[in-house]
Protein backbone atom coordinates (compact mmCIF):
# COMPACT_ATOMS: atom_id res chain seq x y z
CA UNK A 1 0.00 0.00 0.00
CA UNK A 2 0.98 3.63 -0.55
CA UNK A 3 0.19 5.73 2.63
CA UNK A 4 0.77 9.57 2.88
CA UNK A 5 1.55 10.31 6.09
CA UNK A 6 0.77 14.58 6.13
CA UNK A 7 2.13 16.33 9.02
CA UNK A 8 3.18 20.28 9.11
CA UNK A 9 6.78 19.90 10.66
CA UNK A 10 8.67 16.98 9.99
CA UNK A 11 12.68 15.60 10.31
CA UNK A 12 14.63 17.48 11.00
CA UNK A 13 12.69 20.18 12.90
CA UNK A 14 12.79 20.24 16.42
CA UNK A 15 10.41 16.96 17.64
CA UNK A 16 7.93 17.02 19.90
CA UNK A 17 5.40 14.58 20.10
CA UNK A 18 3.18 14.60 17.06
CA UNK A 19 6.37 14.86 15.04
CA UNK A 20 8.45 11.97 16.87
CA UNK A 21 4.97 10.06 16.41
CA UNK A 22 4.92 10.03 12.66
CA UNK A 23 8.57 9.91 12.32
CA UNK A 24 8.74 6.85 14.22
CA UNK A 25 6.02 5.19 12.95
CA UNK A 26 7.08 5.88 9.17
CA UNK A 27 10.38 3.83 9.72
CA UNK A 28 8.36 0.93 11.91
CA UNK A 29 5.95 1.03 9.18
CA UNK A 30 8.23 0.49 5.28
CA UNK A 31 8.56 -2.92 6.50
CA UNK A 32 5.39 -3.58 4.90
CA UNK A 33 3.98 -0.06 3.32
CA UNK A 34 5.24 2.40 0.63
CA UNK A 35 5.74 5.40 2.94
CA UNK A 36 5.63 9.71 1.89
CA UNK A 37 5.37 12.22 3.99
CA UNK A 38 3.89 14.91 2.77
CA UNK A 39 5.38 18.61 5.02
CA UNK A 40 6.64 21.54 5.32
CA UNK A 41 9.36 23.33 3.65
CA UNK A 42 10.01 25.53 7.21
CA UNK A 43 14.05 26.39 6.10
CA UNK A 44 14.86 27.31 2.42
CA UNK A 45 18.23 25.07 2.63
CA UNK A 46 15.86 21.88 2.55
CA UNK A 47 15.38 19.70 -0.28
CA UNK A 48 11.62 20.30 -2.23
CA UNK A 49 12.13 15.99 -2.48
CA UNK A 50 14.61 13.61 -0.14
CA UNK A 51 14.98 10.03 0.99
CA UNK A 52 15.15 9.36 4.14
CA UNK A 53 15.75 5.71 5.62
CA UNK A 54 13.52 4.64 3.20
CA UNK A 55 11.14 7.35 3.67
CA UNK A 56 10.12 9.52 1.14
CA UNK A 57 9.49 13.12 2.03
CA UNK A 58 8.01 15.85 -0.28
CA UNK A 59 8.04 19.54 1.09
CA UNK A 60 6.31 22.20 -0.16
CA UNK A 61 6.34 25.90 0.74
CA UNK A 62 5.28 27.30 4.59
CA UNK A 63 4.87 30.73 5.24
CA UNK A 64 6.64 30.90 8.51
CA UNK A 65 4.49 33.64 9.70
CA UNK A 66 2.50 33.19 12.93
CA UNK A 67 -1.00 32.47 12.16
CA UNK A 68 -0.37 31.87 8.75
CA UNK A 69 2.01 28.16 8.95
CA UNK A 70 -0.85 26.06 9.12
CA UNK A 71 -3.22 27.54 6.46
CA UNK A 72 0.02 27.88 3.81
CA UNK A 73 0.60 24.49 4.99
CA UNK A 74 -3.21 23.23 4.15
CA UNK A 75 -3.20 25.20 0.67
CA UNK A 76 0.37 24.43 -0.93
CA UNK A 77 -0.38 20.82 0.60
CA UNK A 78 -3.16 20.23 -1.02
CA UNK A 79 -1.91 21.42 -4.71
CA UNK A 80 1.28 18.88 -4.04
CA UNK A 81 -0.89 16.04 -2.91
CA UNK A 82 -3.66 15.84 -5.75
CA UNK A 83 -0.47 14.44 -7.62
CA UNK A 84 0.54 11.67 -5.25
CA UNK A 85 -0.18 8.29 -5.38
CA UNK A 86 -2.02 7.36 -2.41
CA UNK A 87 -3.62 4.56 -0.78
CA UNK A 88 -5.06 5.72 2.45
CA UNK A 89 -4.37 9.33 3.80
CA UNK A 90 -2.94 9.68 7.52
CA UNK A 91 -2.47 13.07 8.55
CA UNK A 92 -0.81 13.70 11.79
CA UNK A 93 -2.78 16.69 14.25
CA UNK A 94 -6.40 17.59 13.60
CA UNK A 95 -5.68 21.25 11.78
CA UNK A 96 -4.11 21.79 9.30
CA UNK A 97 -2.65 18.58 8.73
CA UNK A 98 -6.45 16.22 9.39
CA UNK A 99 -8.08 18.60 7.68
CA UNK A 100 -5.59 18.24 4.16
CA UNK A 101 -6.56 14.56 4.18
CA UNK A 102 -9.82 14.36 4.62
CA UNK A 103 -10.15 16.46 1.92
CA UNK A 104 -7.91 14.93 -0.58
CA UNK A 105 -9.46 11.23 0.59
CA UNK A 106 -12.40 12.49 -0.31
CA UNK A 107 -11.47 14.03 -3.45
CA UNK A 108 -9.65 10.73 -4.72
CA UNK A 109 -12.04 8.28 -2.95
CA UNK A 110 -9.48 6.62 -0.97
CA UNK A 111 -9.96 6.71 3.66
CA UNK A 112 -7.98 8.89 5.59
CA UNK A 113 -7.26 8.32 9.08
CA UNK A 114 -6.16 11.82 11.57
CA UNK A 115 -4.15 11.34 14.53
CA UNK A 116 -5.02 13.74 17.34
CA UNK A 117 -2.25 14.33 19.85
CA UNK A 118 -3.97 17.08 22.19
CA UNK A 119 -3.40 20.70 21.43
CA UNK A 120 -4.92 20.35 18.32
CA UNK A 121 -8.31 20.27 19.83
CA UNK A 122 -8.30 23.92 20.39
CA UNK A 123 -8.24 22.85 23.95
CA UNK A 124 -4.83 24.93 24.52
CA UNK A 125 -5.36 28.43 24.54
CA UNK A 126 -1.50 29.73 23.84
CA UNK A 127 -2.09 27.28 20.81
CA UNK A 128 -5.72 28.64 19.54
CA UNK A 129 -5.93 32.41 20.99
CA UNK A 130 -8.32 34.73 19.41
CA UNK A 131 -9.20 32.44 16.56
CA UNK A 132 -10.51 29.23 18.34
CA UNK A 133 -14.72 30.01 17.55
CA UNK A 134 -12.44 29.45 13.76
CA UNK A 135 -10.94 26.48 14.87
CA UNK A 136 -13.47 24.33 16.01
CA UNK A 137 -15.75 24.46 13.41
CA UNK A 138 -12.98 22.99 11.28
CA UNK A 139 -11.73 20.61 13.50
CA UNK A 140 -14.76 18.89 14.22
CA UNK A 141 -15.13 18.95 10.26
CA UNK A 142 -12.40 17.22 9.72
CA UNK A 143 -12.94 14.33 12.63
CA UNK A 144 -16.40 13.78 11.79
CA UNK A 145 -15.39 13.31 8.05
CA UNK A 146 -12.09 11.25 8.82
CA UNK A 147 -12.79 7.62 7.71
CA UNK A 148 -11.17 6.59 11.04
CA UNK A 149 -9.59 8.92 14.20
CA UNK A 150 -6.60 7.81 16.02
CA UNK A 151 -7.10 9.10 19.34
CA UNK A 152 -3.41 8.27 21.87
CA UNK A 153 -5.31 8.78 24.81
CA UNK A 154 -8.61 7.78 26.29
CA UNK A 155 -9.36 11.73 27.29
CA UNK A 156 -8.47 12.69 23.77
CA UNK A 157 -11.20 10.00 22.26
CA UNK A 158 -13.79 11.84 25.11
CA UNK A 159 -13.03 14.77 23.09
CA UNK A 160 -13.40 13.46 20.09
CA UNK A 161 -16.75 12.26 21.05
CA UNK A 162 -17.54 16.31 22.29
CA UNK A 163 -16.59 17.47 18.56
CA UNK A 164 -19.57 14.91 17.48
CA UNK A 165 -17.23 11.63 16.18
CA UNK A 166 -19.33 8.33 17.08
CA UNK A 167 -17.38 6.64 19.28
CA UNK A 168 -17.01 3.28 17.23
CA UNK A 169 -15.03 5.43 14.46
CA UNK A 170 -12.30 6.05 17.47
CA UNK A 171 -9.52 3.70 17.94
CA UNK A 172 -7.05 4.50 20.83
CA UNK A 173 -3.75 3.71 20.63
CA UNK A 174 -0.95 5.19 22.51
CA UNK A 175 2.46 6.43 21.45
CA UNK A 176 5.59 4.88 21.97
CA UNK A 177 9.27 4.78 22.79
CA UNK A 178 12.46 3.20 21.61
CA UNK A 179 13.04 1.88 24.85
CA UNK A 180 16.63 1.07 23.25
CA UNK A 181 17.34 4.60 22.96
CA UNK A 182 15.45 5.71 25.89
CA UNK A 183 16.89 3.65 28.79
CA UNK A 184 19.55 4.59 31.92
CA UNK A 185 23.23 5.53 30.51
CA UNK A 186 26.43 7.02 32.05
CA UNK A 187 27.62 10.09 29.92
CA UNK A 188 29.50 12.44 32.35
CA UNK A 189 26.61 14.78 31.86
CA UNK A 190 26.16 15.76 35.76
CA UNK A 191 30.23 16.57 35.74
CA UNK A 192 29.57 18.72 33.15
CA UNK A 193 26.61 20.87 34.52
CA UNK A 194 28.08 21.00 37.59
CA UNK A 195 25.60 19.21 39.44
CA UNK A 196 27.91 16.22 41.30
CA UNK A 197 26.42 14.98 44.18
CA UNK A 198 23.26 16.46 44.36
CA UNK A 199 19.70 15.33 44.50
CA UNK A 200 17.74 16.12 40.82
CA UNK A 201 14.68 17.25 40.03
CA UNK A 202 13.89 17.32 36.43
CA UNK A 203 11.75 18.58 34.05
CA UNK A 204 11.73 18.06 30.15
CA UNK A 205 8.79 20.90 28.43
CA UNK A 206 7.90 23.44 26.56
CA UNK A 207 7.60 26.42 28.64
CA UNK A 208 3.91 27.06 28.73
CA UNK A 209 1.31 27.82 31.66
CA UNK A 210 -0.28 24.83 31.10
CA UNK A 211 2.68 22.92 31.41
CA UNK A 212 2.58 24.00 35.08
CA UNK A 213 6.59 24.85 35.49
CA UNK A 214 5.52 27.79 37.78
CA UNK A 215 3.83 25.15 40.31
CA UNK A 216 7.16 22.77 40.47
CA UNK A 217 9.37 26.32 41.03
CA UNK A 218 6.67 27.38 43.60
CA UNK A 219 6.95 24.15 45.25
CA UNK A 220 10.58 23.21 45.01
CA UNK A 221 10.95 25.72 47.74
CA UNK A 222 9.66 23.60 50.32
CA UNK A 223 11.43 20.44 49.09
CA UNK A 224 14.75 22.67 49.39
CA UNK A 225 14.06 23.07 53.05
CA UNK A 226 14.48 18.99 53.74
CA UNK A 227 17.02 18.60 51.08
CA UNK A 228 19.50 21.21 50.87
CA UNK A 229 21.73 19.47 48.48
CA UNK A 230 18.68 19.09 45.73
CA UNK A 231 18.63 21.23 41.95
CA UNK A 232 15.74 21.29 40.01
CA UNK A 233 16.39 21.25 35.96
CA UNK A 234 14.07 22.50 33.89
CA UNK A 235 14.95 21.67 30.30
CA UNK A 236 13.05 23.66 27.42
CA UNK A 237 11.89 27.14 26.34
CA UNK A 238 9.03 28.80 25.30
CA UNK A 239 6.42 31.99 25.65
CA UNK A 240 6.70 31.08 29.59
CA UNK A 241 10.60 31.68 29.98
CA UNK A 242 10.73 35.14 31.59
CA UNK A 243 8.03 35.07 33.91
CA UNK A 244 9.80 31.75 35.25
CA UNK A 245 13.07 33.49 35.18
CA UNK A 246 11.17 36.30 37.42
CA UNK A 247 9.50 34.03 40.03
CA UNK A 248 12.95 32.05 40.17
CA UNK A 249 14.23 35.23 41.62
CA UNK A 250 11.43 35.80 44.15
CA UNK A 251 11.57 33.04 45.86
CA UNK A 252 15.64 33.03 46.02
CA UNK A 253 16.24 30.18 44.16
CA UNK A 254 18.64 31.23 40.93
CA UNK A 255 21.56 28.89 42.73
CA UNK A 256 19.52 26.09 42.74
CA UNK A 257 17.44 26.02 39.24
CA UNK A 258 18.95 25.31 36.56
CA UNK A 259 17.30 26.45 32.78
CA UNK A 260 19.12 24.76 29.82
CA UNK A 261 18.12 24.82 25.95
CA UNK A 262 16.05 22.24 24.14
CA UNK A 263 18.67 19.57 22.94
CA UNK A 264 17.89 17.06 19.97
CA UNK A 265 15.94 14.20 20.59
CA UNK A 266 18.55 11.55 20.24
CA UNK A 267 20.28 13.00 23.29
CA UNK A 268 17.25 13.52 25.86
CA UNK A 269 18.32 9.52 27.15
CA UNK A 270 21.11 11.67 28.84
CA UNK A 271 19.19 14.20 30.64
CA UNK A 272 16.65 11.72 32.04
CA UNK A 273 19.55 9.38 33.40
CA UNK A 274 20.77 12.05 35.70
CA UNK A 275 17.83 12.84 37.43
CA UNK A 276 16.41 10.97 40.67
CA UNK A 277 13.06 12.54 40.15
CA UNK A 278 11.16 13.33 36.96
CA UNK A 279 8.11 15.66 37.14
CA UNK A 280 5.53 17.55 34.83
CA UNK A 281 2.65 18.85 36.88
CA UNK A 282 0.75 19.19 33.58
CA UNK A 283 -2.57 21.23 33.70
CA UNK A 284 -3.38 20.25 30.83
CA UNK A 285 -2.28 16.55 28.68
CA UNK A 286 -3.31 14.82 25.40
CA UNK A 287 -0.56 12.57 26.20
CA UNK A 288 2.90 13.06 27.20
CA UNK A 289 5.61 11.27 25.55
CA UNK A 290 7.58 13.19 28.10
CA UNK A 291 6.28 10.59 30.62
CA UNK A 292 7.21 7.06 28.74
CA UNK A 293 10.90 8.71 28.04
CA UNK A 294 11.47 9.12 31.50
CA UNK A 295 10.00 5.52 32.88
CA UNK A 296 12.09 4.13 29.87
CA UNK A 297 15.56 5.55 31.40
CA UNK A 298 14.36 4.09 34.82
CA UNK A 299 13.20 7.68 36.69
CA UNK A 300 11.02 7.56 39.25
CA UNK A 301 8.08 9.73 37.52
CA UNK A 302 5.42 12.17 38.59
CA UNK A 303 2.69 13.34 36.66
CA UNK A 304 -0.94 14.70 37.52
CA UNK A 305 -4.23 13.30 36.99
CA UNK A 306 -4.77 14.93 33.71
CA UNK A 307 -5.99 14.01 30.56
CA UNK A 308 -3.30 11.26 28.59
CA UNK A 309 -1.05 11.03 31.69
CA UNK A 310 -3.59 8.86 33.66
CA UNK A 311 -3.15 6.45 30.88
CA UNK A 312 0.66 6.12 31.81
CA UNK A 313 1.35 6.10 34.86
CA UNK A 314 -0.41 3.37 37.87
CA UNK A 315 -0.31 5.49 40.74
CA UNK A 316 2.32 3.93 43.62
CA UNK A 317 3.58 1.18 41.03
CA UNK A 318 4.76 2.56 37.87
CA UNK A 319 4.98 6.29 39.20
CA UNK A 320 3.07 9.15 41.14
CA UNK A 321 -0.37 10.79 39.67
CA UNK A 322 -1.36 14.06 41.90
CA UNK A 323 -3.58 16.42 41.62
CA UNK A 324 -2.69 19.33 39.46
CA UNK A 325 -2.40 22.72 40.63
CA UNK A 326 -1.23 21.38 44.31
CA UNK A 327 2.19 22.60 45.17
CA UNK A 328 1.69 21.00 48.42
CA UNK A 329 1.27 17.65 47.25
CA UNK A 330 4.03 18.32 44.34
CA UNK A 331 6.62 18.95 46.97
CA UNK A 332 4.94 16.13 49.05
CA UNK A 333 5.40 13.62 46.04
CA UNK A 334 8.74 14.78 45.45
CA UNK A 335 10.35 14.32 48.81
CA UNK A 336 8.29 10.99 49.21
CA UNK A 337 10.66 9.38 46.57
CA UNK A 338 13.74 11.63 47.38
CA UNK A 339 13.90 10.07 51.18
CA UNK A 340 12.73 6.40 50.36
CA UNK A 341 14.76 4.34 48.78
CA UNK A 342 13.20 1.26 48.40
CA UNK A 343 10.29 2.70 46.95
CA UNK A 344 12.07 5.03 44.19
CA UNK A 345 13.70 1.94 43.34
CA UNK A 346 10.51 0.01 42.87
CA UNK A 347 8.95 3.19 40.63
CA UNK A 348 12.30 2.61 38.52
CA UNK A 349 12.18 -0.71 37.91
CA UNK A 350 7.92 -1.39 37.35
CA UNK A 351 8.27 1.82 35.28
CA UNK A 352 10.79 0.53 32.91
CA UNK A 353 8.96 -2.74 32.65
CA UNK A 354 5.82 -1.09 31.97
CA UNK A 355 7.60 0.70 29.00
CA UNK A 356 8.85 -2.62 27.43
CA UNK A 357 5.48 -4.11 27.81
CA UNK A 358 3.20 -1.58 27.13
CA UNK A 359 5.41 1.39 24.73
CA UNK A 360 7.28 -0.06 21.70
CA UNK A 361 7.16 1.39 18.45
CA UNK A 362 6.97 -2.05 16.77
CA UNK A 363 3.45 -3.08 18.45
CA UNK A 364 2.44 0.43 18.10
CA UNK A 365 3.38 0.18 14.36
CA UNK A 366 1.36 -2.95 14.42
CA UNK A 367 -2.08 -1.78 15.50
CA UNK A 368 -1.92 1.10 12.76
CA UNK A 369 -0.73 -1.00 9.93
CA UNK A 370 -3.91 -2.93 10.93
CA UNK A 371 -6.05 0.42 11.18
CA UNK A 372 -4.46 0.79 7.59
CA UNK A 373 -5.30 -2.44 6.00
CA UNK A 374 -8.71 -2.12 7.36
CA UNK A 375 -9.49 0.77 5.64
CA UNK A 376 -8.28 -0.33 2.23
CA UNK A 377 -10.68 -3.65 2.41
């Protein structure tokens, strides 16, 4: 079969989930499919056409303007892809990438299948702003017309449902992790950061409010009074960065957090292995890959009772799930696995196994290739 995978931002832009998603699941996936991609030409130094491990990718032009990327995206898409052979359409994020292939699928008479990750359900406000009573119209659109909607989480299918998709044209399955990549490894990296024997905290996001990095700050404070030696690491950027920068300073803490720039993909296995606590308290989740990484490299994980991240983590065996907007109960959590041993240990190990078992990109692979032939019988 010929599948089109369309998604916005693709290799070698900076990943985050939707976009280590597809990537991954294109190279799990030319075992037994023709794969394209069908993106974005975001940097005039990349190739209109390349191979790439067997994938092939064809980019077209972006207007990398703010509230103009997606719709440039949906309209030079869509004149590039009524010339593509294609089997079944699978376009990664609900706008603007959904949208492009329910509309060619239905165009060319072949199914199309749109993978929602969470944020493009106009359920993010930095994401949507002003323009959201625009956004939902379209999305919902584009899910109800999908032949099939790949929801990762159980709270994104709910959603789904909300935007009017019956609930039998929903298939959850969650994304993954090469837990070959992603697993516990000595690099020197504490040496280098200075951090040698002290306790860390860490935190791998985009620097949002709903990310919740102002809570951890807020309530590192009191997990500084009962361990002096601990750092908290916050590793990311975004529309957040000052105003954490600011309340880092108010509560006397610039010694003791450490910001650092995003760092490619391939080296986050690094990051994770240093810390002795990983924590997002997430007001918001469609998933969090974020999560899976840091089981896979053996952390002891946190993460609130949010949307996708209550499909990861089993509270007290394969990590902690608290309440969001708690600091008390952050700093509570946190110190909980900083002063027992035994039980950090047993977060580490169940949450690595839980990876193996329940995360790889080959069964993941699986399921969809079976969404896929589906579809095309």
């Amino acid at each position: 079969m010929n599948v089109l995978y369309i998604i916005a931002f693709f290799h070698p832009v900076k990943e985050g989930g939707a976009e280590i998603f597809a990537k991954e699941l294109a190279l799990n996936s030319i075992k037994e499919h023709e794969v394209s991609v069908l993106t974005g030409k975001y940097d005039n130094f990349l190739p209109s056409n390349e191979a790439y491990k067997g994938i092939n990718i064809r980019r077209v032009p972006i207007l990398m303007i703010k509230n103009l990327k997606l719709i440039s995206f949906l309209f030079f898409g869509f004149l590039k892809g009524l010339f593509l052979k294609t089997d079944v359409y699978h376009g990664h994020m609900a706008f603007s990438a959904g949208t492009l292939a329910v509309l060619l699928g239905k165009l060319k008479g072949k199914p199309s299948i749109v993978t929602i990750q969470g944020g493009d359900m106009a359920d993010y406000k930095e994401n949507t702003g002003r323009f959201l009573f625009i956004m939902k119209p379209i999305i919902s659109w584009t899910l109800r017309n999908a032949s099939l909607v790949h929801a990762v989480s159980k709270d994104l299918k709910r959603k789904a449902m909300e935007f009017g998709v019956k609930e039998e044209k929903i298939k959850v399955i969650p994304n993954g992790v090469d837990s070959e990549k992603f697993r516990k490894r000595e690099s020197g990296l504490k040496k280098k950061l200075g951090l040698e024997g002290r306790k860390i905290i860490l935190s791998v996001s985009r620097l949002s409010y709903k990310n919740g990095m102002d809570l951890i700050i807020s309530a590192f404070t009191n997990v500084k009074k009962r361990f002096n030696d601990s750092a908290l690491v916050i590793l990311g950027d975004g529309e957040e960065r000052e105003n954490l920068l600011n309340l880092v300073s108010k509560v006397n803490l610039k010694k003791d957090v450490v910001f650092l720039e995003p760092v490619p993909h391939e080296r986050l296995s690094e990051y994770y292995s240093i810390a002795d606590v990983f924590i997002r308290p997430s007001r918001d989740e469609g998933f969090g890959i974020v999560f899976i990484e840091s089981m896979a490299c053996s952390v002891p994980t946190i993460g609130t009772k949010v949307g996708g991240i209550t499909d990861i983590i089993k509270d007290g065996e394969t990590g902690l799930l608290i309440p969001a907007e708690n600091t008390k109960v952050i700093s509570e959590a946190i110190i909980k696995i900083l002063s027992d041993s035994s039980f950090s240990k047993k977060l580490s190990e169940n949450g690595r196994k839980e990876v193996e078992r329940r995360f790889s990109w080959n069964s993941i692979a699986k399921e969809i290739n079976t969404l896929y032939k589906n579809l095309k019988t």
